[in-house]
Protein backbone atom coordinates (compact mmCIF):
# COMPACT_ATOMS: atom_id res chain seq x y z
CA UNK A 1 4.65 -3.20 7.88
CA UNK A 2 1.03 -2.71 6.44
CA UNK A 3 -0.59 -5.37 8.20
CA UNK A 4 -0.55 -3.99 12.03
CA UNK A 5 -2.09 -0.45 10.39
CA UNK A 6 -4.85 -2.49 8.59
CA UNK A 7 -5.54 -4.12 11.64
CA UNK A 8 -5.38 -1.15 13.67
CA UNK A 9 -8.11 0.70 10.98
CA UNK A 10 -9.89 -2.55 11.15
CA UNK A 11 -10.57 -2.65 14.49
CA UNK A 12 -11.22 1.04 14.94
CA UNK A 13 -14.13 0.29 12.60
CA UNK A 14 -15.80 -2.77 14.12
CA UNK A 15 -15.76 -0.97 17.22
CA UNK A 16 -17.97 1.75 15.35
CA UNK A 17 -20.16 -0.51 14.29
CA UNK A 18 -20.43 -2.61 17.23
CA UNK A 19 -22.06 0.92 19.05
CA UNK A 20 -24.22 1.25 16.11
CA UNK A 21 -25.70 -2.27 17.12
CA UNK A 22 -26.02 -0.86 20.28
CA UNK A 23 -27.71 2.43 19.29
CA UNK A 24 -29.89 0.49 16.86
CA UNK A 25 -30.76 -2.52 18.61
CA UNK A 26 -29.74 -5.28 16.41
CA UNK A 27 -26.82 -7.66 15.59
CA UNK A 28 -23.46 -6.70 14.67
CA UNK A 29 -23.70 -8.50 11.83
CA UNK A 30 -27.51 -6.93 10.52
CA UNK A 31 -25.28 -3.35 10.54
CA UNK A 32 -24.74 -2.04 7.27
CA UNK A 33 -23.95 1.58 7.03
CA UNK A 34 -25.24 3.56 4.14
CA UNK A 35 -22.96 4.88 1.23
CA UNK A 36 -22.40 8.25 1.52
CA UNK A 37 -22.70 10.82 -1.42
CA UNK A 38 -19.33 11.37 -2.38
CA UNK A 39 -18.28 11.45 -5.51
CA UNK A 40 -15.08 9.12 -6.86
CA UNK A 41 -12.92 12.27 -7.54
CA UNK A 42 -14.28 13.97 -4.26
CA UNK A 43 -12.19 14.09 -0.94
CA UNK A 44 -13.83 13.78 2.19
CA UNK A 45 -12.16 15.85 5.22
CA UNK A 46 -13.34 15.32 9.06
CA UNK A 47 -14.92 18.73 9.79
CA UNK A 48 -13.19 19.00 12.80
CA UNK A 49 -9.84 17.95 12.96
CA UNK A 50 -9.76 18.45 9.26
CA UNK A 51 -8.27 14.64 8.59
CA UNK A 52 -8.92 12.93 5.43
CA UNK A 53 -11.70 10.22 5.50
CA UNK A 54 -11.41 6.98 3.35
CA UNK A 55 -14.24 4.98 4.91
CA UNK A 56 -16.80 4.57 7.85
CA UNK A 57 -17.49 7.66 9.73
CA UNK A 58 -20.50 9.88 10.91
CA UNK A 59 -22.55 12.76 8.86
CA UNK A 60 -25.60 15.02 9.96
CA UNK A 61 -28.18 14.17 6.61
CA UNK A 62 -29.28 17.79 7.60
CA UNK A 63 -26.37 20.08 7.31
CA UNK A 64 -23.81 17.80 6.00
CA UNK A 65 -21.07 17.84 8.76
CA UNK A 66 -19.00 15.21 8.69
CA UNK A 67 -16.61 13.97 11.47
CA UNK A 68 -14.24 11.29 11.39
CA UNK A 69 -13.99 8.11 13.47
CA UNK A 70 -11.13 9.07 15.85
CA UNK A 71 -12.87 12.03 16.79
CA UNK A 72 -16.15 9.98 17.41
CA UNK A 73 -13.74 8.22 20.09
CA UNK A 74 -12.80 11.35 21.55
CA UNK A 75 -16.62 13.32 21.69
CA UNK A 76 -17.59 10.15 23.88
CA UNK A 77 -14.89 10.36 26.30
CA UNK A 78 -14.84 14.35 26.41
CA UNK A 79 -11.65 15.06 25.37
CA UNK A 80 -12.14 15.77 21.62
CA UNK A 81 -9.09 17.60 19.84
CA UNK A 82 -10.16 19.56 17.41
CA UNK A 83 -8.32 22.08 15.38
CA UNK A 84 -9.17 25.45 16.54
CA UNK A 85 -6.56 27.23 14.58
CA UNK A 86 -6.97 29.64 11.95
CA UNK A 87 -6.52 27.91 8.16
CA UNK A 88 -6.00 29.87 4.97
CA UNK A 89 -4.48 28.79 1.59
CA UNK A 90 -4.49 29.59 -2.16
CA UNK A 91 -5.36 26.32 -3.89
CA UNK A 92 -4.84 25.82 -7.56
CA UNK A 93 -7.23 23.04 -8.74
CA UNK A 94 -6.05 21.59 -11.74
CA UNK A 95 -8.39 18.78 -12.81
CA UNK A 96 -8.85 15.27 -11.92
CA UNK A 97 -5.75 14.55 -14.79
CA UNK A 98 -3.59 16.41 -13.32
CA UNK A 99 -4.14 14.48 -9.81
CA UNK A 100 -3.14 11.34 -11.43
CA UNK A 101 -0.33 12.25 -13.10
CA UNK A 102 -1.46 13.44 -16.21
CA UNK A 103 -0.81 17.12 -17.74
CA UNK A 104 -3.80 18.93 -16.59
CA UNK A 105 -4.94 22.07 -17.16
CA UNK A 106 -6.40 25.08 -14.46
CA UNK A 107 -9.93 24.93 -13.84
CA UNK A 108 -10.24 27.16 -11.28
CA UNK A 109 -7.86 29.06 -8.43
CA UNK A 110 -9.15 29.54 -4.58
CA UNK A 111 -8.41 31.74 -2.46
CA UNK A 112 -9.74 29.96 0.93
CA UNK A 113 -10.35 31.56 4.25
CA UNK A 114 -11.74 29.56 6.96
CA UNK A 115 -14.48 31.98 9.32
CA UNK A 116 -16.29 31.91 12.10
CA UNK A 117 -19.12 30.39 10.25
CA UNK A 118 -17.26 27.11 9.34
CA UNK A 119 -16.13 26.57 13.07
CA UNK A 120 -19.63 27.12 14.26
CA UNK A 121 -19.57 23.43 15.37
CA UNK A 122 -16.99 23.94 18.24
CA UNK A 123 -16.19 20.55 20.78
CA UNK A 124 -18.66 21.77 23.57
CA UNK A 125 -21.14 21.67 20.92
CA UNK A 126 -20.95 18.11 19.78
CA UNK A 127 -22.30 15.74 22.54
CA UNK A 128 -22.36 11.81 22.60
CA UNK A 129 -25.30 10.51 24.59
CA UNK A 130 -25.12 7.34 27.10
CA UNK A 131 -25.86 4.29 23.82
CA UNK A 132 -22.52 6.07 21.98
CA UNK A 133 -25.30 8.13 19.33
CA UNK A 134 -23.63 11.93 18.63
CA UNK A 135 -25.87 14.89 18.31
CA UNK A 136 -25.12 17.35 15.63
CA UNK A 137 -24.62 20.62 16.74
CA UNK A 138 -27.56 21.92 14.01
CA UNK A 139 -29.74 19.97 15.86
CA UNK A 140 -31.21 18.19 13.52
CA UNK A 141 -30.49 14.93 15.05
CA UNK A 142 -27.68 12.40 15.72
CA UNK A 143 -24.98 11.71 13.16
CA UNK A 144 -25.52 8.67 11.28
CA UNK A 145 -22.90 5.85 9.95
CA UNK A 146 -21.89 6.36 6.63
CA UNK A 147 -19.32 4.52 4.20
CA UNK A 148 -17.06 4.99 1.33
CA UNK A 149 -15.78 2.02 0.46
CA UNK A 150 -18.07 -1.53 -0.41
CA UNK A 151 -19.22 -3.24 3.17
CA UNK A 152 -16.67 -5.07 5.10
CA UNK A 153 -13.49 -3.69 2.09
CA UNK A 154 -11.10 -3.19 5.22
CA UNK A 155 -11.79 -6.34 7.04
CA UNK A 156 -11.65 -8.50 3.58
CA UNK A 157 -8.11 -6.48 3.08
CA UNK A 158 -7.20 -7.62 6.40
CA UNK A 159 -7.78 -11.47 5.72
CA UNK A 160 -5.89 -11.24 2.24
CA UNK A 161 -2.90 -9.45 4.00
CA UNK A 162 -2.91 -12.27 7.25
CA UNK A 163 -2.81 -14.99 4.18
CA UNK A 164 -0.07 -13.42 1.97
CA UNK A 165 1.76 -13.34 5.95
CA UNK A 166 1.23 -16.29 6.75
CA UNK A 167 2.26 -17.75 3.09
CA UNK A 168 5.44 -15.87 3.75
CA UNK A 169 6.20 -16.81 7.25
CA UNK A 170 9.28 -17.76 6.61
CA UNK A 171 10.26 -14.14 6.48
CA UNK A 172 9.36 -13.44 10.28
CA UNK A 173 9.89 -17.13 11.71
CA UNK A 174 13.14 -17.28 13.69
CA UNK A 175 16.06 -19.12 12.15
CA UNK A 176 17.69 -22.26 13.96
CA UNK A 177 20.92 -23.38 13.95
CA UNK A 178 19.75 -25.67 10.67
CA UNK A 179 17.98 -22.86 9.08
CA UNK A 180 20.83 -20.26 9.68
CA UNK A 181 21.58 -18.74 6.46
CA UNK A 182 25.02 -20.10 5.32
CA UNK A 183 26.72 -17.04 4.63
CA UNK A 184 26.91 -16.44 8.40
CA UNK A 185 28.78 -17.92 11.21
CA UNK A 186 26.80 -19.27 14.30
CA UNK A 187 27.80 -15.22 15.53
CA UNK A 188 25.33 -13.58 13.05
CA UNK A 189 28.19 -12.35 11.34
CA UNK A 190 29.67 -12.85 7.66
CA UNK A 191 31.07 -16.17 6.72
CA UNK A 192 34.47 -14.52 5.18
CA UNK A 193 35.20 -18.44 3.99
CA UNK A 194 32.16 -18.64 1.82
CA UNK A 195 32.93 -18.17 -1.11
CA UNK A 196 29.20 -17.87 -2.75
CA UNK A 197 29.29 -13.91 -1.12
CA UNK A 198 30.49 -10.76 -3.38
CA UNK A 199 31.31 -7.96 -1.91
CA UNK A 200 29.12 -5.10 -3.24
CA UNK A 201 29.60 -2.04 -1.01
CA UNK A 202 31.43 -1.12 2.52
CA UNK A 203 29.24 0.57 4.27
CA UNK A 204 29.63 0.69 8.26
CA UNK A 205 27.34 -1.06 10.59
CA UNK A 206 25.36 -3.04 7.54
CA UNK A 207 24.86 -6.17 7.04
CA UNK A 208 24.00 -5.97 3.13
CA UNK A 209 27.79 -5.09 1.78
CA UNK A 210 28.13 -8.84 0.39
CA UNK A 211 25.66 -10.12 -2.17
CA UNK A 212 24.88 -13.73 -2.75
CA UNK A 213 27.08 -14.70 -6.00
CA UNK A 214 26.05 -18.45 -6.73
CA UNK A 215 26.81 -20.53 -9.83
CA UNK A 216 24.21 -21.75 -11.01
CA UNK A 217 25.58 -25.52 -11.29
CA UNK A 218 25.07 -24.53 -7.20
CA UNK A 219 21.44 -23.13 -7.77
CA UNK A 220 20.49 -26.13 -9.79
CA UNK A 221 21.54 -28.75 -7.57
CA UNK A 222 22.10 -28.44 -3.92
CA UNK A 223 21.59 -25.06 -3.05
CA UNK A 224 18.42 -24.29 -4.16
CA UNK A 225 16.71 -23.41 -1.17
CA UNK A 226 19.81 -20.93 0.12
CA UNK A 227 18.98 -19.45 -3.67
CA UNK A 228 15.06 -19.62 -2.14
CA UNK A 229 15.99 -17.89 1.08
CA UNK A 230 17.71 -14.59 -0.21
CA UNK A 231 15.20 -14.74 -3.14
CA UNK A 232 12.33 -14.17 -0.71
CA UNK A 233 13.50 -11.46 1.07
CA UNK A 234 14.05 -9.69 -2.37
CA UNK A 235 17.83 -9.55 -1.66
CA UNK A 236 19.77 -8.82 -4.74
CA UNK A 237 21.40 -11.97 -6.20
CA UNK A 238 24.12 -12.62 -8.85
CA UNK A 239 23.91 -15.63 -10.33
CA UNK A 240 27.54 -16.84 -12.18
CA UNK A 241 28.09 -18.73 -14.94
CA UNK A 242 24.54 -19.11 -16.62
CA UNK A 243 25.95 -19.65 -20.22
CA UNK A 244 27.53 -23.05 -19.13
CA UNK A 245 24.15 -24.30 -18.72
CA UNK A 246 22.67 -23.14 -22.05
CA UNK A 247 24.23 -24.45 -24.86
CA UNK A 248 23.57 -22.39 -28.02
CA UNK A 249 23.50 -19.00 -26.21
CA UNK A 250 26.36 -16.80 -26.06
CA UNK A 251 27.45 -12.82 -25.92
CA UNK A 252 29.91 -13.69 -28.50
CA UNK A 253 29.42 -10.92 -31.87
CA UNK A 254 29.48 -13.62 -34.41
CA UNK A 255 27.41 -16.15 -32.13
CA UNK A 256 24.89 -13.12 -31.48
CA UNK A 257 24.76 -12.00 -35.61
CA UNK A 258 24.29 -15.62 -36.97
CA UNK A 259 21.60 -15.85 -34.70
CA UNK A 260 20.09 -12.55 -35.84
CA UNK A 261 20.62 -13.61 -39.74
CA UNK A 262 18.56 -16.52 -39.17
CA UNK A 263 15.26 -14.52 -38.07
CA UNK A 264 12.39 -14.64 -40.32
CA UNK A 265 9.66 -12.62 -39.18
CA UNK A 266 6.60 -13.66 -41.42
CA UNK A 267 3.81 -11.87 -39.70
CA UNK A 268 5.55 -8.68 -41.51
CA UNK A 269 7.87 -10.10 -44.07
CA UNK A 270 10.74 -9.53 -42.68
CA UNK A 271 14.15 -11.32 -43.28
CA UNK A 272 17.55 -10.27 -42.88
CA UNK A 273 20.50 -10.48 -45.73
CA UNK A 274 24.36 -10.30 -44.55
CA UNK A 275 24.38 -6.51 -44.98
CA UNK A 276 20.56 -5.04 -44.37
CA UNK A 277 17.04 -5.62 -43.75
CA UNK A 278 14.96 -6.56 -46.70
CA UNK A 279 11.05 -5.83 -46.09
CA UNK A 280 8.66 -8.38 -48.16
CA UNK A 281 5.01 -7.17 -48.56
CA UNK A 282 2.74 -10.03 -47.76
């Protein structure tokens, strides 16, 4: 599910930067865009379709407008969508705590109105010119290529994501006859005869109402890799009869108790007596 909109963000950005090796003059790989100054508690907001910005996209060093990459996209093919609607809210800013779950405490309440003064820059306004560079409407010059997040983060996320995929193929590779989960028929539909399923629920149209219920003689010998194959998919799976298999463990009271009477803790002295706990100093 992540991967496509990694790749999607990925790609959006090395076709940034492959038209600021254009505007620049020099190899894809000689572009390295500047880190912007943004604080690590600061949120950066595209100035005009007011969308949150994580990463690469363009500021004026003059009058610090900022605009995202999307946008960008749209300026050069004349059809950018800004928002050109009114925006007012009271916002109650109560510390950088408070914003990552801590208690937090009210530094400071706004009452924000947005005026004709912060929508100076409307679309007709921002221009792209033929090599893909954007002219600021201040006209101090063309928006330059800044960054967020360390060179390359998205594309190095990308590669760790396509090798965690490809680790767990197994999860989007089609299954063959061979391969076919055993508790279903050749159908796609649950094997009623196997008796390794529980049923857990009854809900209509799903497929997830039976949980795998192995022994674990069965996990430990021939059915590993059916144990493997719900396992991966994070499936919920009951394993039977566990105790069988460790001797000297058991829910029994007294079993449980003589264990407990035998503990000896002697980084703090502690041993327990047939009636209560008995702290030795050291």
């Amino acid at each position: 599910m992540l991967l496509p909109h990694l790749k999607g963000i990925n790609d959006e950005q090395i076709a940034e930067k492959l038209i600021e090796a254009k505007i620049l003059g020099m190899e894809f790989e000689e572009v390295k865009p500047q880190s912007t100054n943004c604080l690590p508690y600061e949120r950066l907001y595209c100035d005009t379709c007011k969308t949150p910005i994580f990463d690469l996209h363009r500021s004026c060093s003059s009058c610090s407008f900022d605009i995202c990459l999307a946008c960008c996209l749209e300026i050069r093919n004349g059809k950018l969508q800004a928002c050109q609607e009114d925006v007012s809210w009271n916002y109650t800013n109560r510390g950088l705590e408070y914003a990552h779950g801590e208690e937090g405490e009210i530094v400071e309440m706004t009452d924000y109105n947005l005026n004709s003064k912060d929508r100076m820059k409307v679309p007709s306004m921002l221009k792209a010119m033929e090599a893909g560079s954007i002219t600021c409407s201040c006209g101090a010059g063309d928006l330059e290529l800044k960054r967020i997040l360390p060179h390359d983060c998205v594309s190095g996320l990308v590669k760790k994501v396509e090798e965690a995929a490809e680790a767990s193929k197994l999860l989007d590779s089609p299954e063959t006859d061979m391969e076919r989960c055993p508790c279903f028929n050749s159908q796609g539909d649950i094997n009623m005869a196997n008796d390794k399923r529980v049923k857990a629920a009854s809900r209509e149209g799903s497929q997830d109402n039976y949980l795998y219920y192995p022994s674990v003689r069965d996990v430990q010998q021939d059915d590993l890799k059916h144990f493997q194959h719900h396992w991966v998919k994070g499936e919920h799976v009951v394993v039977r009869n566990v105790l069988q298999v460790t001797p000297g463990l058991s829910w029994e009271p007294m079993v449980m108790w003589r264990a407990c009477h035998q503990i000896n803790h002697t980084e703090y002295g502690i041993v327990l007596n047939d009636t209560h706990f008995v702290f030795k100093p050291n």
